[in-house]
C-alpha atoms as a PDB file:
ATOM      1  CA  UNK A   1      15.041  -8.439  -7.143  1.00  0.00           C
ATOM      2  CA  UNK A   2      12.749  -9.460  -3.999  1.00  0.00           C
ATOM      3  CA  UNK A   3       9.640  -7.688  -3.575  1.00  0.00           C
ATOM      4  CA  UNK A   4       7.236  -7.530  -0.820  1.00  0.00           C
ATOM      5  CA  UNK A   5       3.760  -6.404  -1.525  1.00  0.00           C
ATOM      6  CA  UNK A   6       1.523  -5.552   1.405  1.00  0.00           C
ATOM      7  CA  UNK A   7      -2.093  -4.213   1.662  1.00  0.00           C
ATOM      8  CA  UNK A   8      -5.551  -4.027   3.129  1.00  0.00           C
ATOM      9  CA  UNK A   9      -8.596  -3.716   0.938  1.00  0.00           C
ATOM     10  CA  UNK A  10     -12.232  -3.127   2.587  1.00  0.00           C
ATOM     11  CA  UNK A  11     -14.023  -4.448  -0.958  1.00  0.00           C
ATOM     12  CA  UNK A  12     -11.742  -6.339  -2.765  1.00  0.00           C
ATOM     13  CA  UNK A  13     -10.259  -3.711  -5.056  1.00  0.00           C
ATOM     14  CA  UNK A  14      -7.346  -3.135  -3.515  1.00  0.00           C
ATOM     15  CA  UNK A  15      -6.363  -6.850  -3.651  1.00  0.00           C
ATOM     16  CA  UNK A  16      -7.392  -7.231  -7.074  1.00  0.00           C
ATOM     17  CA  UNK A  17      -4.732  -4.424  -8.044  1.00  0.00           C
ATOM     18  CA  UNK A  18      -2.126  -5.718  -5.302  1.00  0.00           C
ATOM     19  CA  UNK A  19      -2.918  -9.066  -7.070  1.00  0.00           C
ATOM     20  CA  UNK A  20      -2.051  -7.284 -10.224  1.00  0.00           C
ATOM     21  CA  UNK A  21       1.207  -5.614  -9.467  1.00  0.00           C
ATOM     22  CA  UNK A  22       2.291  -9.047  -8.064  1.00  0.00           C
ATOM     23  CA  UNK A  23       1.971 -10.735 -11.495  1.00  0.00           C
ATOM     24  CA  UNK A  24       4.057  -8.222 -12.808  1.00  0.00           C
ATOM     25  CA  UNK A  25       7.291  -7.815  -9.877  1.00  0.00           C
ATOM     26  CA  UNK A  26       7.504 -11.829 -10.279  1.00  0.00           C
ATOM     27  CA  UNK A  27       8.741 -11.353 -13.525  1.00  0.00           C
ATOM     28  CA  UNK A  28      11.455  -9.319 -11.959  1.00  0.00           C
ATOM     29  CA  UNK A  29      12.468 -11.723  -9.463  1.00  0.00           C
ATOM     30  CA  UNK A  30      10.865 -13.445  -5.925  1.00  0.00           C
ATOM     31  CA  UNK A  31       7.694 -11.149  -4.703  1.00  0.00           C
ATOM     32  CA  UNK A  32       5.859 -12.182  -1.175  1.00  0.00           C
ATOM     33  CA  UNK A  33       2.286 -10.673  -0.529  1.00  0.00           C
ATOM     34  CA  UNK A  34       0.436 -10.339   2.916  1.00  0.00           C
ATOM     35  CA  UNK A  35      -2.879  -9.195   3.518  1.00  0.00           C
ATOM     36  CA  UNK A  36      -3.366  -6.964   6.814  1.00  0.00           C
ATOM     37  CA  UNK A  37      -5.916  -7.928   8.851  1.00  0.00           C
ATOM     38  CA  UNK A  38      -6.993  -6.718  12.112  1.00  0.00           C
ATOM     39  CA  UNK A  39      -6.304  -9.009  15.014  1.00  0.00           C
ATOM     40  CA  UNK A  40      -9.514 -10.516  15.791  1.00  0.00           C
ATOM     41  CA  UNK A  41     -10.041 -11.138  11.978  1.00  0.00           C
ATOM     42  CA  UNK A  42     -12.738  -8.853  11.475  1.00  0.00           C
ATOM     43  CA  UNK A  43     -13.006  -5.208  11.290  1.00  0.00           C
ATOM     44  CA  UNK A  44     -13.753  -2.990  14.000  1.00  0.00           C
ATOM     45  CA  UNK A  45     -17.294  -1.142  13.385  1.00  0.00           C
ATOM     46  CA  UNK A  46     -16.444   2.073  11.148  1.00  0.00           C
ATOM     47  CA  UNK A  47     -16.229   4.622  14.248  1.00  0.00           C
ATOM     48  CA  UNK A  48     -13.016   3.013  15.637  1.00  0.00           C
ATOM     49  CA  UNK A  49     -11.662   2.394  12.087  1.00  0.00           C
ATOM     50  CA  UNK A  50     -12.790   6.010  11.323  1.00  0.00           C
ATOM     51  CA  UNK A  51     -10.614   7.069  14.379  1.00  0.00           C
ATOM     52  CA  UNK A  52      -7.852   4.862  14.081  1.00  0.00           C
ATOM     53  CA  UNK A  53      -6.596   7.196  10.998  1.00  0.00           C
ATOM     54  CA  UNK A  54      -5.639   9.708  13.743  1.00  0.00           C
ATOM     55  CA  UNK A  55      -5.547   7.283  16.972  1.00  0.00           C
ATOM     56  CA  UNK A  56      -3.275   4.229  15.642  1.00  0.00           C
ATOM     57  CA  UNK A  57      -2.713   3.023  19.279  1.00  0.00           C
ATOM     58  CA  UNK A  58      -6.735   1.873  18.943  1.00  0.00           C
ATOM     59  CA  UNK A  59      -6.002  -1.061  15.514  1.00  0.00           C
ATOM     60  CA  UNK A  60      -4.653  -4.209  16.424  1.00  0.00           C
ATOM     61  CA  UNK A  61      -3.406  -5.517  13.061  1.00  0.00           C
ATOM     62  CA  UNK A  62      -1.798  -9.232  12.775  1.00  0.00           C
ATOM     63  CA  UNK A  63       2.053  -9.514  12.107  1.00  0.00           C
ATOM     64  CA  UNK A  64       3.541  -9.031   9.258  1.00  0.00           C
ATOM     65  CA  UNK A  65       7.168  -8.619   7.541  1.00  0.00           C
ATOM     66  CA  UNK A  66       8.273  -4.815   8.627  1.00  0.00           C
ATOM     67  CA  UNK A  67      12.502  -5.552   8.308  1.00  0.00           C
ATOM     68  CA  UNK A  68      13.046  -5.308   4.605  1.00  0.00           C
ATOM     69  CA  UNK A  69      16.418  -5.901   4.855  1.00  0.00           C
ATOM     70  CA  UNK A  70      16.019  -9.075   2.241  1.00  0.00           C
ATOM     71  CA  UNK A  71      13.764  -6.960   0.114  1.00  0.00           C
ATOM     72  CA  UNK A  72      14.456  -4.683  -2.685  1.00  0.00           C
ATOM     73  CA  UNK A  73      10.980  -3.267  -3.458  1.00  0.00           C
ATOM     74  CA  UNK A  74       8.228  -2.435  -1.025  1.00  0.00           C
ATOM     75  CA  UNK A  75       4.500  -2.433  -2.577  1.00  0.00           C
ATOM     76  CA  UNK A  76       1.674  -0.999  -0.955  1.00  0.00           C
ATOM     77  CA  UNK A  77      -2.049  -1.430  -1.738  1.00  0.00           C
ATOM     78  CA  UNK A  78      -3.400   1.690   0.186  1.00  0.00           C
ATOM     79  CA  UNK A  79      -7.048   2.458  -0.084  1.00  0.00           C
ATOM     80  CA  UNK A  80      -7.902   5.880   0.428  1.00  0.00           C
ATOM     81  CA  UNK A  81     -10.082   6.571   3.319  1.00  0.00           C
ATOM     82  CA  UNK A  82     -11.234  10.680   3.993  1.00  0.00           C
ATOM     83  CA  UNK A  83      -7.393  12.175   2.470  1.00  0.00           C
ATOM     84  CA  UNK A  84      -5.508   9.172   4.858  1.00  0.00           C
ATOM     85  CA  UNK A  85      -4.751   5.526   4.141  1.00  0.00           C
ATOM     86  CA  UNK A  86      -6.950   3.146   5.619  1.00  0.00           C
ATOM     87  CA  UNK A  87      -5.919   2.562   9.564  1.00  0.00           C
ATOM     88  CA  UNK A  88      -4.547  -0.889   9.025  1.00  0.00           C
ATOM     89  CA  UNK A  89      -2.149   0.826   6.604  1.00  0.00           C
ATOM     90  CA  UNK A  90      -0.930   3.774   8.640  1.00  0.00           C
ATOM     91  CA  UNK A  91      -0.262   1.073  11.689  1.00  0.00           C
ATOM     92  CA  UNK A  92       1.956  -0.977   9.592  1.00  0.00           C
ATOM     93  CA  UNK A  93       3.689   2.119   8.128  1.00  0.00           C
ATOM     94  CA  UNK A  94       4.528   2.626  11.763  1.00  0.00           C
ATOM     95  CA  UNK A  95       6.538  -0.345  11.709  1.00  0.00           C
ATOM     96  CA  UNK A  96       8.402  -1.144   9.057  1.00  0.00           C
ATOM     97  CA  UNK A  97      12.404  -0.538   9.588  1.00  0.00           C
ATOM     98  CA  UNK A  98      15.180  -0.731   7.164  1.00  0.00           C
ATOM     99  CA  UNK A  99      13.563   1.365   4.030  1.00  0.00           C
ATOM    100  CA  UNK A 100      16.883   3.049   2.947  1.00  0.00           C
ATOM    101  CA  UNK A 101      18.073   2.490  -0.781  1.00  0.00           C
ATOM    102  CA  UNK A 102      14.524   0.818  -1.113  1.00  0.00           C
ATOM    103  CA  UNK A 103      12.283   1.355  -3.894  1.00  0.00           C
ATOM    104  CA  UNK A 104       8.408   1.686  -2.566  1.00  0.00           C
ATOM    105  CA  UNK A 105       5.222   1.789  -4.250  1.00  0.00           C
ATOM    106  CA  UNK A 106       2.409   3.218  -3.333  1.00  0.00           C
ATOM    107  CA  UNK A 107      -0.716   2.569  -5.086  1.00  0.00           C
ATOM    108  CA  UNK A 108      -3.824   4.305  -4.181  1.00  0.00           C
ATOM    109  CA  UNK A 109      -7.091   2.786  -4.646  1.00  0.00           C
ATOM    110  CA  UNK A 110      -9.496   5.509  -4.083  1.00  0.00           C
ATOM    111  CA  UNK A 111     -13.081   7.067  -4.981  1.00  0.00           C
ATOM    112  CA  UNK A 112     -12.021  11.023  -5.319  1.00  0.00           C
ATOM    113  CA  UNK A 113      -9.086  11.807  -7.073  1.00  0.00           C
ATOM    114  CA  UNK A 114      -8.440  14.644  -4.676  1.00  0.00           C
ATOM    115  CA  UNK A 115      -8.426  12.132  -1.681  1.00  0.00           C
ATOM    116  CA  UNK A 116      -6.062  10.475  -2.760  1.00  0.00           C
ATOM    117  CA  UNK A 117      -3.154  13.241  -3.545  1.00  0.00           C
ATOM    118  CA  UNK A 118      -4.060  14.423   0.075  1.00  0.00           C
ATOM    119  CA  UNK A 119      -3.158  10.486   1.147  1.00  0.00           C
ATOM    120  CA  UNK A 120       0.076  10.556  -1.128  1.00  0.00           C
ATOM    121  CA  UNK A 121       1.144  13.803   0.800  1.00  0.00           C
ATOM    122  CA  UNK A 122       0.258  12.004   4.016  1.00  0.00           C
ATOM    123  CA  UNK A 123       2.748   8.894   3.071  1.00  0.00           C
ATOM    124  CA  UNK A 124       5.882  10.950   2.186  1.00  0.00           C
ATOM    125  CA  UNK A 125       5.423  13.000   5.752  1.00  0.00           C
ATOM    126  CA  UNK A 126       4.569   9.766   7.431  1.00  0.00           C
ATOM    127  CA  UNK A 127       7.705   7.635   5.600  1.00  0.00           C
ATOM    128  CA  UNK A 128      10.274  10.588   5.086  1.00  0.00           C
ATOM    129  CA  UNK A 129      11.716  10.025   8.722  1.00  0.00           C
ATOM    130  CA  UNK A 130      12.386   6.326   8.404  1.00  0.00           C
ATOM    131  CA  UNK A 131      15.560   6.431   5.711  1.00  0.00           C
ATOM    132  CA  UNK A 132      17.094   7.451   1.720  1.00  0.00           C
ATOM    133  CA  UNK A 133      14.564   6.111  -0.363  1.00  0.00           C
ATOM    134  CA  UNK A 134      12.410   6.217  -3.575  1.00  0.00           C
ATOM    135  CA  UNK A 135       8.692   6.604  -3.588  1.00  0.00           C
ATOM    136  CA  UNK A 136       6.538   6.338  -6.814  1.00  0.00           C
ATOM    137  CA  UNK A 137       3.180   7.251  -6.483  1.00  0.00           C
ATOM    138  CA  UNK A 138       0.640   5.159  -8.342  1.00  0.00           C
ATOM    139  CA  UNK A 139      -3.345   6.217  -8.898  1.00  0.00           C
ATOM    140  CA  UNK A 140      -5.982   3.832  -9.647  1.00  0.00           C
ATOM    141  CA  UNK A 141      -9.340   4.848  -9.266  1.00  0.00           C
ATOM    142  CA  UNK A 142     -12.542   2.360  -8.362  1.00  0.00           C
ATOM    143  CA  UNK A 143     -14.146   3.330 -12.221  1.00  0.00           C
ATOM    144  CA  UNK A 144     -10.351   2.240 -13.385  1.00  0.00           C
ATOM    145  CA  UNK A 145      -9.238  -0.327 -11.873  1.00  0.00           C
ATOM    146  CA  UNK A 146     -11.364  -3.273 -14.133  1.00  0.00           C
ATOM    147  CA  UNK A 147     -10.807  -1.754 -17.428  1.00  0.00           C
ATOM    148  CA  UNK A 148      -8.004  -4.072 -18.883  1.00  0.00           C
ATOM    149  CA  UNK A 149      -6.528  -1.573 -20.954  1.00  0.00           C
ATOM    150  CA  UNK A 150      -5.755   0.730 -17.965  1.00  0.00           C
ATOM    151  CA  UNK A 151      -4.490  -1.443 -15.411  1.00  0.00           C
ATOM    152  CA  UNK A 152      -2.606  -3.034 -17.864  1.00  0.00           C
ATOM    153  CA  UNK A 153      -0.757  -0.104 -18.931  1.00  0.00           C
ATOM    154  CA  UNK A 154      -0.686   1.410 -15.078  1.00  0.00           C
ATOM    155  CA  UNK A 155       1.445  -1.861 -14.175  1.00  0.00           C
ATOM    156  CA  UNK A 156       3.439  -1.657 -17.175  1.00  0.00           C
ATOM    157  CA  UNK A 157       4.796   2.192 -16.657  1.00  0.00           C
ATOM    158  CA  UNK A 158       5.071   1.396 -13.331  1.00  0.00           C
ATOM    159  CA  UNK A 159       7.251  -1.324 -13.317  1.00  0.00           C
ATOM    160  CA  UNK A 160       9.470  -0.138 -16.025  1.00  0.00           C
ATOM    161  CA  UNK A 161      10.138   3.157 -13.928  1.00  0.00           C
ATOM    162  CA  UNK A 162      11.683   1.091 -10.745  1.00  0.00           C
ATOM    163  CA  UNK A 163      13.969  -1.088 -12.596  1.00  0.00           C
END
């Protein structure tokens, strides 16, 4: 199996569980990870990224993979930002092509629990017009995400339920 992990983190959390799940697809084959990042390297003060949730025309994000056509498994490290992914997130979801028969994960890195069901709802409208495919929802809040034991066993249920 090929996987292809993507994400954008603001603090470092979301890489460090990206990181994470990374470890754990090589194990079931090749798995390639890429960090968005806006264009000019930096992010745009928090009003524009605050707006670009809902206005995806104003992020400028650098190129990345979007035709899984070699891929198997899509991972993506979404922090949760006000009930929507982060904007970086949302412009690449606008992009990718060829997500029938895939397998996709979604992890959520987020602060309030109810945030984050809000952005899981938001993915499967925002990915249900682009093909057939599977979508497991994955939770990991900030308080979680450096306790061993739970990240541990998050990766492990996770990855046994997409072979």
């Amino acid at each position: 199996m090929k996987s292809l992990l993507v994400y954008y983190s603001h603090s470092g959390n979301t890489a460090y569980v990206t990181d994470r799940f990374r470890d754990a697809l090589k194990v079931l084959g090749h798995a390639d990870i890429f960090e968005l990042e806006y264009w000019n390297g930096k992010p745009p003060n928090i009003i524009v990224r605050y707006f670009g949730q809902f206005f995806t025309f104003l992020i400028k994000i650098k190129p990345i993979p979007v035709d899984l056509k070699e891929y198997n498994i899509l991972f993506l490290g979404i922090p949760v930002i006000t009930n929507r992914p982060s904007a970086p997130i949302i412009k690449y979801m606008g992009f990718l092509k060829h997500l029938s028969g895939k397998k996709i994960i979604c992890c959520y890195v987020y602060g309030m629990e109810s945030h984050a069901k809000q952005c899981a709802k938001f993915t499967d409208i925002f990915l249900s017009g682009k093909g057939n495919h599977q979508i497991t929802h994955v939770y990991a809040s900030y308080n979680d995400i450096y306790n061993e034991e739970f990240l541990s066993k998050l990766i492990s249920d996770t990855v046994s339920r997409i072979k």
